[in-house]
Protein backbone atom coordinates (compact mmCIF):
# COMPACT_ATOMS: atom_id res chain seq x y z
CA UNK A 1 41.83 104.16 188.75
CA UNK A 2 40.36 101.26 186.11
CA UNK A 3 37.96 103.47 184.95
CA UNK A 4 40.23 106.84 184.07
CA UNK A 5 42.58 104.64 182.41
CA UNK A 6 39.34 103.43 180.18
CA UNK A 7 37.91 106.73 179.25
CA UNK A 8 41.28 107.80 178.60
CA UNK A 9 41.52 104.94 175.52
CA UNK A 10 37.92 105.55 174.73
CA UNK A 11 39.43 109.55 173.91
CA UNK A 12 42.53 107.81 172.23
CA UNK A 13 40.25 105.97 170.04
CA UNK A 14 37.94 108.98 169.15
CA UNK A 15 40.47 110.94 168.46
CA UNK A 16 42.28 108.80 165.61
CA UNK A 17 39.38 108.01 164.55
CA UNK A 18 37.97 111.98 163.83
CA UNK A 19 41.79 112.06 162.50
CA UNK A 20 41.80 109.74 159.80
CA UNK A 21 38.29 110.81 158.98
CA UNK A 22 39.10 114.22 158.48
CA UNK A 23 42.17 113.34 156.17
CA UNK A 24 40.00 111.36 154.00
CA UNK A 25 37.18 113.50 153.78
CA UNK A 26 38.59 116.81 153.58
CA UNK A 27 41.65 116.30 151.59
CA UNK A 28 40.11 118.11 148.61
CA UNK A 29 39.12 121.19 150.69
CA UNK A 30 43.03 121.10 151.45
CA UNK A 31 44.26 120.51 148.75
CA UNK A 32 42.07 123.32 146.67
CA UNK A 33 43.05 126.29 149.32
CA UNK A 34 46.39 124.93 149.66
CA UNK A 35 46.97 125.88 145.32
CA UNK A 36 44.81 129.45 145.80
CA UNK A 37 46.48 130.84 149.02
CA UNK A 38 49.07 130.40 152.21
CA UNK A 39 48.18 128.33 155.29
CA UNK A 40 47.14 131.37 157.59
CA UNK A 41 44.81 132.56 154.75
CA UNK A 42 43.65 128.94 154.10
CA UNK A 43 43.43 127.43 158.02
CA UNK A 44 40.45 129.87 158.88
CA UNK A 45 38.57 128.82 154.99
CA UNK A 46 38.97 124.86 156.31
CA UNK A 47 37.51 125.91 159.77
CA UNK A 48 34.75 127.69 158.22
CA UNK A 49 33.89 124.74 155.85
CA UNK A 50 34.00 122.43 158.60
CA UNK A 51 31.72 124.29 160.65
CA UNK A 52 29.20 124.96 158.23
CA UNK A 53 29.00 120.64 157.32
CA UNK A 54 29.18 120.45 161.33
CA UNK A 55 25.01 121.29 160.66
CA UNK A 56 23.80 117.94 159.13
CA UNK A 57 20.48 118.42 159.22
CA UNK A 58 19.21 120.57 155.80
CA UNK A 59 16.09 121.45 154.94
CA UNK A 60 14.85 121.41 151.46
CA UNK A 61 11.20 120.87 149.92
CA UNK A 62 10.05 121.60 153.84
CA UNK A 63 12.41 117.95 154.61
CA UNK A 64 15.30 117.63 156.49
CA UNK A 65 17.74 115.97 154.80
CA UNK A 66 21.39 114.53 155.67
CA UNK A 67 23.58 115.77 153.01
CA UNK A 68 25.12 112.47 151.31
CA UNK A 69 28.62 113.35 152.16
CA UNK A 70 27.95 114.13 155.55
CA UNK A 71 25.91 110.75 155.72
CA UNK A 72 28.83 108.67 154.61
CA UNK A 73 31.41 110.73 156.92
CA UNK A 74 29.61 109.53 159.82
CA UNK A 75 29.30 105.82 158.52
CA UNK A 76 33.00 105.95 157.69
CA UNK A 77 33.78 107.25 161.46
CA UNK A 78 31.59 105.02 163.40
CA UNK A 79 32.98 101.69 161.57
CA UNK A 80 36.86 103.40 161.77
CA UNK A 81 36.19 103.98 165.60
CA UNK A 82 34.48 100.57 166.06
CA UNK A 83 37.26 98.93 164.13
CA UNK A 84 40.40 100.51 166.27
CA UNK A 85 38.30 99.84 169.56
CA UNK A 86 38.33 96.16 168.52
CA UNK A 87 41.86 96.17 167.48
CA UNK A 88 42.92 98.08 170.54
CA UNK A 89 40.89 95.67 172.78
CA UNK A 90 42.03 92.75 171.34
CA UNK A 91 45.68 93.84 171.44
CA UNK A 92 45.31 94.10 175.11
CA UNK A 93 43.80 91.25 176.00
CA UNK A 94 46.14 89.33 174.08
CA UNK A 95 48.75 90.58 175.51
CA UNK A 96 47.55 89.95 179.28
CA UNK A 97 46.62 86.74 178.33
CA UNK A 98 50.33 86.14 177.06
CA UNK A 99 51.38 87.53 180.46
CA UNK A 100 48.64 85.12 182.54
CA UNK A 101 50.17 81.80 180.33
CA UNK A 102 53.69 82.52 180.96
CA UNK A 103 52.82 82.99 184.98
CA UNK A 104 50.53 80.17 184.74
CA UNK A 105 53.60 77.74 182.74
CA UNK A 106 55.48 78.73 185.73
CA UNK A 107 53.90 78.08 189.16
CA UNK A 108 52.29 74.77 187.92
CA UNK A 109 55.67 73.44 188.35
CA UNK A 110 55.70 74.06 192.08
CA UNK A 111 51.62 74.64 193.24
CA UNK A 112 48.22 73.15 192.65
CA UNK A 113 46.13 74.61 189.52
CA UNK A 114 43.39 76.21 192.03
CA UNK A 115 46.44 78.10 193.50
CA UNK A 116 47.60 79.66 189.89
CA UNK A 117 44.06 80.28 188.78
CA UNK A 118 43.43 82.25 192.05
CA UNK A 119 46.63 83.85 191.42
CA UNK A 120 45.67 84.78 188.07
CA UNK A 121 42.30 86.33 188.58
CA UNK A 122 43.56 87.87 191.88
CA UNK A 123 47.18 88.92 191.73
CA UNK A 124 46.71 91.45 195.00
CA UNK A 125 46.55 88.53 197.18
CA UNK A 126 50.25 87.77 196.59
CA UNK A 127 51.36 89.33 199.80
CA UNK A 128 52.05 88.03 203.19
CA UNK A 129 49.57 87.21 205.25
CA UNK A 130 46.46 84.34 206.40
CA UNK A 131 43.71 83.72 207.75
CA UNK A 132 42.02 80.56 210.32
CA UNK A 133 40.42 78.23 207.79
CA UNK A 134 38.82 74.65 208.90
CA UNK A 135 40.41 71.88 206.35
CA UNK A 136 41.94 68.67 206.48
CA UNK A 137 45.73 67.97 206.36
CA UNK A 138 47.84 64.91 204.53
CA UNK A 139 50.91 63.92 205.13
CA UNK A 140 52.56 60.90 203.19
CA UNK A 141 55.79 59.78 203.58
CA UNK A 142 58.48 57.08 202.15
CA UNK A 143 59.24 54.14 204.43
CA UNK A 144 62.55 53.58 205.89
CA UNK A 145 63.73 55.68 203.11
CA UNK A 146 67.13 56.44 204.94
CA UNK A 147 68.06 52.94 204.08
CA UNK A 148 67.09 53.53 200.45
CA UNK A 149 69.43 56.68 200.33
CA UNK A 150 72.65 55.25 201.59
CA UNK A 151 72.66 51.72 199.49
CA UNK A 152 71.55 53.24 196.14
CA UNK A 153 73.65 55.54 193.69
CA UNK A 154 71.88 59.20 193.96
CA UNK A 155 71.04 59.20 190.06
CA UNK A 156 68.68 56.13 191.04
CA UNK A 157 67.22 57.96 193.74
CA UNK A 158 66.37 61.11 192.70
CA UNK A 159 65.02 59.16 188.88
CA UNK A 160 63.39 56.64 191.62
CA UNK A 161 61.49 59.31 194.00
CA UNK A 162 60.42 62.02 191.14
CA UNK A 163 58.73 58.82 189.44
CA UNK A 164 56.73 58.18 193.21
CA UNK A 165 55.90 61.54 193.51
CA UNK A 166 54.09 61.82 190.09
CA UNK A 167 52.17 59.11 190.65
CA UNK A 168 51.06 60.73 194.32
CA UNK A 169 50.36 64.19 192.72
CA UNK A 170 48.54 63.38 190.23
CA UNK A 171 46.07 62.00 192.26
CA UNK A 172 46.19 64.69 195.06
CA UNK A 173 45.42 67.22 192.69
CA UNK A 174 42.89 64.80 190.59
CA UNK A 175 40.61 64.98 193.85
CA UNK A 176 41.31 69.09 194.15
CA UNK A 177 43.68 68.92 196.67
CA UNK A 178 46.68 71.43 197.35
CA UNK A 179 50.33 70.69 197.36
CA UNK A 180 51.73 72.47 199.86
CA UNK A 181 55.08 70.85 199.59
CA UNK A 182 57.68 68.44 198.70
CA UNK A 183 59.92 67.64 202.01
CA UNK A 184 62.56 65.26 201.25
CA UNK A 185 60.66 61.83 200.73
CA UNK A 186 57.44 63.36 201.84
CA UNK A 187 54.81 65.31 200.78
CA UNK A 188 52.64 67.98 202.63
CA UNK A 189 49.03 68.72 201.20
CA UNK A 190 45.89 69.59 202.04
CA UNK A 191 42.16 69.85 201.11
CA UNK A 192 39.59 73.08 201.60
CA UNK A 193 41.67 75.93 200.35
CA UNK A 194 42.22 78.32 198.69
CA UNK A 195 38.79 77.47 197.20
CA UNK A 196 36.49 76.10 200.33
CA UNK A 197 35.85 72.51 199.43
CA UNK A 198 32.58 70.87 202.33
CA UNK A 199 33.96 67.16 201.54
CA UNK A 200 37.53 67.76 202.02
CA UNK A 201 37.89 65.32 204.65
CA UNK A 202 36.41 62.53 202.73
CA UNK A 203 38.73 63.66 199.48
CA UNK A 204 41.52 63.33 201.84
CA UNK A 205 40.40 60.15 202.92
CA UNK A 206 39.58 58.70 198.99
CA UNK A 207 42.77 60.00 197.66
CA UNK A 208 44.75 58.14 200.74
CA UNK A 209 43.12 54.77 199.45
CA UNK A 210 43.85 55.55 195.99
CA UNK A 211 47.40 56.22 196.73
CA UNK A 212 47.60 53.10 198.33
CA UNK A 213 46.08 51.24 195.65
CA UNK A 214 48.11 53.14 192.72
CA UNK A 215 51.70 52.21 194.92
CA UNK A 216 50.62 48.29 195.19
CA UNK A 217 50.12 48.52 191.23
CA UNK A 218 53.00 50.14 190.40
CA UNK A 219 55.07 47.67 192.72
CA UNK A 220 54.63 44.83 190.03
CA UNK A 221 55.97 46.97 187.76
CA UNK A 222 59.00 48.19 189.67
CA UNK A 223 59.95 44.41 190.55
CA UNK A 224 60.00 43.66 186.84
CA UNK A 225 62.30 46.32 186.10
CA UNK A 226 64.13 45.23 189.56
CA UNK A 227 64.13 48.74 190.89
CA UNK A 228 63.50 49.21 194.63
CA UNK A 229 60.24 49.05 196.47
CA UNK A 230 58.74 52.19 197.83
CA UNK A 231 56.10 51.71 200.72
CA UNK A 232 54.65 54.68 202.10
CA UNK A 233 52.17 55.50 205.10
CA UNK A 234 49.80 58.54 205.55
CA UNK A 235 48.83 60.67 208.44
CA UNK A 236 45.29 62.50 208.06
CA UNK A 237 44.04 65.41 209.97
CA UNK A 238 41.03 67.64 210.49
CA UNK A 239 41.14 71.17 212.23
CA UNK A 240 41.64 74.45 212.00
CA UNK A 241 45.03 76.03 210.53
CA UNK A 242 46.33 79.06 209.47
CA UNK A 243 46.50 79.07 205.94
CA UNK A 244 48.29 81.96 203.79
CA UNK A 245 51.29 83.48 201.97
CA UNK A 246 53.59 83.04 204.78
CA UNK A 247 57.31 83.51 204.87
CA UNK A 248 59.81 86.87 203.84
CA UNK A 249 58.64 90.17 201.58
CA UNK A 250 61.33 88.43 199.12
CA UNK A 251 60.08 84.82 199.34
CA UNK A 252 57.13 83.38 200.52
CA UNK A 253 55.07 79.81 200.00
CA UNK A 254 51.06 78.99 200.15
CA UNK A 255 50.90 76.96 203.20
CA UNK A 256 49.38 75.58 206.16
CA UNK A 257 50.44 75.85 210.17
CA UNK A 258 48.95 75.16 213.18
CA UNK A 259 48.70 71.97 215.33
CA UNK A 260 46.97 69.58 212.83
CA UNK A 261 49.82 70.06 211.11
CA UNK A 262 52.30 68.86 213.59
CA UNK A 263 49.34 65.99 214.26
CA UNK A 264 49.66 64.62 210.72
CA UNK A 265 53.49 64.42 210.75
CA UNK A 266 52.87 62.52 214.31
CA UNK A 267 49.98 60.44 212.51
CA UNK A 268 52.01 59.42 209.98
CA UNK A 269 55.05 58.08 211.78
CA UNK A 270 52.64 56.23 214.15
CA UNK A 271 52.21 54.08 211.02
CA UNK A 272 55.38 52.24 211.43
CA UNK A 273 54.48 51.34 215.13
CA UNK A 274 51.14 49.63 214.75
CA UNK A 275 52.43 48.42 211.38
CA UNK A 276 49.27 50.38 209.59
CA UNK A 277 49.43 52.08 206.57
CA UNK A 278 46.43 55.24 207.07
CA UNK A 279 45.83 56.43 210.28
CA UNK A 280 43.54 59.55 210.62
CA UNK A 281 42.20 61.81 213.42
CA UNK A 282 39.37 61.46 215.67
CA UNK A 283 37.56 64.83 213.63
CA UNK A 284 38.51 63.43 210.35
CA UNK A 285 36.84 60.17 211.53
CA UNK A 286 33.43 61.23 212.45
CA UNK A 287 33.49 63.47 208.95
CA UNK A 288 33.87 60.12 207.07
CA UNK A 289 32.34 57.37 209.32
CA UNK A 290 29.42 56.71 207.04
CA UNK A 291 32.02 56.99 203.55
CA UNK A 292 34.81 54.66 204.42
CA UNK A 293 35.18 51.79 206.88
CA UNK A 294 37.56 52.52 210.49
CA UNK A 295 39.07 50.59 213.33
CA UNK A 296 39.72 52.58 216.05
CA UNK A 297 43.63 51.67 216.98
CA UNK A 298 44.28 53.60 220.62
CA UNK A 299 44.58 56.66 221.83
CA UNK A 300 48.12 58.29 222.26
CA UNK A 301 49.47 61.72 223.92
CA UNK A 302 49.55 64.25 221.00
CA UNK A 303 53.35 65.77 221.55
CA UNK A 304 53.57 69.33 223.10
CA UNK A 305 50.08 69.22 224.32
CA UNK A 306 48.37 68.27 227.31
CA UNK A 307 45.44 66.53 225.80
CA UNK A 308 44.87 62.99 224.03
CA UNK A 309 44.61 61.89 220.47
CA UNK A 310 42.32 58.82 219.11
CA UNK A 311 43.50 57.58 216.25
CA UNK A 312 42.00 55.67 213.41
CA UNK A 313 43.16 53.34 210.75
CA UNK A 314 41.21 53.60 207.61
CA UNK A 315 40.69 50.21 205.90
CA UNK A 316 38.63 50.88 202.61
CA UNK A 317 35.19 51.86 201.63
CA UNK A 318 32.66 51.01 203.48
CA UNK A 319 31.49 48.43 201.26
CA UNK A 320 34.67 46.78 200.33
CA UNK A 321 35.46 45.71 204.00
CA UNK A 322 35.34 41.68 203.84
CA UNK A 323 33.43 39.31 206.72
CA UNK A 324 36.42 37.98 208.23
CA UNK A 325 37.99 41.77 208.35
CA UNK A 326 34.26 42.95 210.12
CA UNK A 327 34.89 40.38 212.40
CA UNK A 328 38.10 41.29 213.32
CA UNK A 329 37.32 45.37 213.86
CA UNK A 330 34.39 44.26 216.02
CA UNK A 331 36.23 41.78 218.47
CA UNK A 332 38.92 44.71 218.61
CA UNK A 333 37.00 47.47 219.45
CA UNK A 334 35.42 45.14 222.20
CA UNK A 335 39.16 44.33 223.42
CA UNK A 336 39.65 48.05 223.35
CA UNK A 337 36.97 48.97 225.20
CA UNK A 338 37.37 45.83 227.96
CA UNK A 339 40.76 47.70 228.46
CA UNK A 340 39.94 50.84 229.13
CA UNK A 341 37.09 49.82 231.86
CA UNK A 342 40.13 47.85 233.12
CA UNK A 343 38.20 44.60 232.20
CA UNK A 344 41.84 42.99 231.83
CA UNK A 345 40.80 39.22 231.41
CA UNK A 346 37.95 39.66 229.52
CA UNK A 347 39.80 42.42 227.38
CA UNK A 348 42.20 39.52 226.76
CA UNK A 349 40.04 37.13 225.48
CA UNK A 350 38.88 39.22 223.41
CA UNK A 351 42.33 40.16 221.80
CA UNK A 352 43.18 36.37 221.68
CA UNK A 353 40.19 36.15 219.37
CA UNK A 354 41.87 38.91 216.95
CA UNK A 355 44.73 37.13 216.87
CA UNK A 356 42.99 33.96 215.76
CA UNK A 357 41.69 35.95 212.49
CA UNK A 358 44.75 37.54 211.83
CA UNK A 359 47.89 36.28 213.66
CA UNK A 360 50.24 38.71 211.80
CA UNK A 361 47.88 41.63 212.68
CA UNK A 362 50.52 44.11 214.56
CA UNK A 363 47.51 46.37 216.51
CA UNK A 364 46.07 43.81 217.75
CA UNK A 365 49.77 42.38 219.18
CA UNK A 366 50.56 46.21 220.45
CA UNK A 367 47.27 45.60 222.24
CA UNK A 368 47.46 42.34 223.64
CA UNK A 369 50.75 43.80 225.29
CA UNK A 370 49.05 46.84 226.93
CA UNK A 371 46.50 44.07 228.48
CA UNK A 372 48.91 41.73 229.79
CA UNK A 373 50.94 44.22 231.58
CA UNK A 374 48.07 45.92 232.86
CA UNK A 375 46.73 42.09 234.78
């Protein structure tokens, strides 16, 4: 137990303490009945000495006094035992603090700060296990990155992808998210543990945006070193997942599972079909309605499950959204409702009207399909 092992260096420190005292103090006893006799005749002379200056307290002139040798023994012990306690103490901690830099140096390579910190201060939690923990999942991945594989040497690639996923992780873990992992050209993270975090929908939702806005910036600068362009599109979900050293006794990773996670990896890919770059879930939604501005795209069959998923494309702040954009989310969430009351002609004015904004604008084209073949 903690506190046997301390009283046990508390005695360690007494005792060398009283030692070196003694030697100091007492050498001239030793050495005078070290010349007059042998050590059995001497040893019980030393104990006798020692036990009679064991009485400090002397009275003389009806005073009690502290003879001055006596006076500066104890002086000399108390600033001998205070100095080896420090020198002990310090010795210790610096050496567990050399311990918690080199294990800290180490797992920042692979995990998010909060995770060594937590490991630090709590080392007993590295063991398998988890617990059901409400959070919000990310998933970002590379566009059509297949196709960047197989025409580019693999020096370029690998120099080409560990330069995108800086630039992602750094501002994952700039908003206190987790990196849960690296997954070929995607990356797995999420927001709300270890430590719980009340807004981590809304940093999963800023740091999406600022991902978006930090690839578009450092596109310039890729085309004027002619290196390929990286596009990537993000899945966002909010639920509850098991969270927790999970894996082998010999291995194991912090990580998330559950069915948001699966949902995120769906999110993401349905990206490339309505041509959006965020989509998020319906929970995540309502969590960040009033932060960031949403069109709600459709409402698809989450995969091995019986139930329905609405997702939502996040466009940008919610003060950043422009008129014509405004107008274009409003006259699609009126096709998409028309739709789904089976109002097919009306529904299809409506979507004609999107189109007139933004021609190019692929949800409202995957919409305008649904109507027609549903007149």
């Amino acid at each position: 137990m903690k506190w046997i092992q301390k009283l046990k260096g508390l005695f360690s420190f007494f005792a060398a303490t009283a030692g070196v005292t003694f030697f100091v103090f007492y050498k001239k006893h030793l050495e005078t009945y070290a010349g007059e006799m042998t050590f059995d005749q001497s040893l019980p002379k030393i104990l006798d000495t020692l036990y009679q200056q064991m009485f400090f307290f002397q009275a003389q002139n009806g005073k009690i006094i502290i003879p001055s040798d006596i006076l500066i023994s104890i002086i000399i012990f108390v600033s001998l035992f205070f100095l080896f306690y420090v020198f002990f103490h310090y010795m210790g901690n610096f050496h567990i603090f050399a311990q918690r830099k080199i294990l800290q140096q180490a797992f920042l390579h692979y995990v998010s700060p909060k995770i060594v910190q937590d490991i630090l201060h709590s080392p007993e939690n590295l063991v398998l296990g988890g617990k059901s923990v409400y959070l919000t999942v990310y998933f970002i991945d590379i566009e059509n990155f297949s196709e960047f594989v197989v025409s580019h040497h693999p020096k370029l690639v690998v120099k080409h992808l560990n330069e995108y996923f800086s630039l992602l992780s750094e501002k994952i873990l700039e908003h206190g998210g987790t990196i849960d992992k690296f997954a070929g050209d995607a990356i797995l993270a999420f927001w709300g543990a270890p430590k719980t975090q009340d807004e981590h929908a809304y940093l999963a939702c800023k740091t999406a945006l600022e991902h978006q806005k930090a690839l578009q910036e450092i596109k310039i600068e890729w085309k004027k070193r002619k290196k390929p362009i990286l596009n990537a599109k993000i899945g966002i979900v909010s639920g509850n997942v098991i969270v927790g050293n999970i894996g082998s006794k010999g291995h194991f990773n912090y990580t998330v599972i559950g069915e948001p996670v699966n949902q995120c990896a769906e999110m993401e890919k349905l990206n490339r079909f309505y041509g959006t770059n965020i989509l998020v879930a319906e929970e995540t939604y309502h969590k960040t309605k009033h932060d960031f501005s949403f069109r709600e795209i459709d409402e698809v069959k989450s995969k091995g499950t019986n139930h329905s998923l609405r997702i939502f494309e996040l466009l940008g702040e919610k003060d950043d959204i422009k008129k014509e954009q405004a107008e274009l989310i409003e006259k699609y969430h009126e096709a998409l409702e028309l739709y789904r009351t089976k109002q097919f002609d009306a529904a299809r004015n409506a979507i004609n009207h999107c189109l007139r904004i933004a021609p190019k604008d692929i949800p409202s084209q995957r919409l305008k399909a649904k109507i027609v073949s549903a007149i």
